[in-house]
Protein backbone atom coordinates (compact mmCIF):
# COMPACT_ATOMS: atom_id res chain seq x y z
CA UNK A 1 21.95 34.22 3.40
CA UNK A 2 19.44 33.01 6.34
CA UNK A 3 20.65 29.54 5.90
CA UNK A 4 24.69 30.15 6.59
CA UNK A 5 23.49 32.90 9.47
CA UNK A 6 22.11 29.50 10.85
CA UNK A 7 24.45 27.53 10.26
CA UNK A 8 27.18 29.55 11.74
CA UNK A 9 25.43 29.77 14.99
CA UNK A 10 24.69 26.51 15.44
CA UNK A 11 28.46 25.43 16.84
CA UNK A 12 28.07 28.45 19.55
CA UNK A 13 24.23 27.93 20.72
CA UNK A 14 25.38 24.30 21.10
CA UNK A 15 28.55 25.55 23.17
CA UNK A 16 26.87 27.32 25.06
CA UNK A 17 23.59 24.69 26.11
CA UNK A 18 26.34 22.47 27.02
CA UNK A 19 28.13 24.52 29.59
CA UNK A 20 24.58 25.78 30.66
CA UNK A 21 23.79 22.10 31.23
CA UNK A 22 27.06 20.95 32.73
CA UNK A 23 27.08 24.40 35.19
CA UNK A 24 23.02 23.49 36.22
CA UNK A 25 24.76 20.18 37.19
CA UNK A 26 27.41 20.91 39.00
CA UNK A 27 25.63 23.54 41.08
CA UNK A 28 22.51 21.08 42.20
CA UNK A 29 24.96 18.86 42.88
CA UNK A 30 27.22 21.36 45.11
CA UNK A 31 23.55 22.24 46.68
CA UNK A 32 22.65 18.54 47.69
CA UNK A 33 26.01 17.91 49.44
CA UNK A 34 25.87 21.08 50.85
CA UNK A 35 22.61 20.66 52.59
CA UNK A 36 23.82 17.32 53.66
CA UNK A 37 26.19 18.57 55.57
CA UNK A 38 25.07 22.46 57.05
CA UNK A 39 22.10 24.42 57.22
CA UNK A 40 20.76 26.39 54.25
CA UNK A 41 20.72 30.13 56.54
CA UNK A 42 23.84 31.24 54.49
CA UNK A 43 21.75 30.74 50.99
CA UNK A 44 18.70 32.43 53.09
CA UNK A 45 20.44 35.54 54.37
CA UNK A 46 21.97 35.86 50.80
CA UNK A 47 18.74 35.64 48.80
CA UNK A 48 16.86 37.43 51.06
CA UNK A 49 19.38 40.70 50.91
CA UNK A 50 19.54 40.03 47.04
CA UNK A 51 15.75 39.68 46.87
CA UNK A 52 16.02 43.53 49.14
CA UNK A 53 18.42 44.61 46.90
CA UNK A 54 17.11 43.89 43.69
CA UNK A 55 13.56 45.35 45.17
CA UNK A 56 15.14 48.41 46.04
CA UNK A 57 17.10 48.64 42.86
CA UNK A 58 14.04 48.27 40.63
CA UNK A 59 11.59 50.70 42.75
CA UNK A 60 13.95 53.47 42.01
CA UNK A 61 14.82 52.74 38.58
């Protein structure tokens, strides 16, 4: 029974590392250009009100 619970998630976890792998790739790779080209204060602002956010979020929780 273990065995075929296995084997029929195999084809998903698989699925699923790929697009992980190819989406990791595709964002450093939208990052690099992007710093290229413009400042990083757009990714600061946003991380720092997520980082406030998420702080604030989890205090109260």
């Amino acid at each position: 029974m273990a065995i075929g619970v296995a084997h029929g998630l195999r084809g998903p976890l698989l699925a699923g590392s790929l697009a992980a792998c190819v989406a990791a790739y595709l964002a450093t790779r939208y990052l690099v250009r992007y710093s290229d080209t413009r400042t990083l204060i757009t990714f600061a602002v946003y991380y720092t009100l997520a980082g406030v956010g998420s702080l604030a979020y989890f205090t109260m929780a």
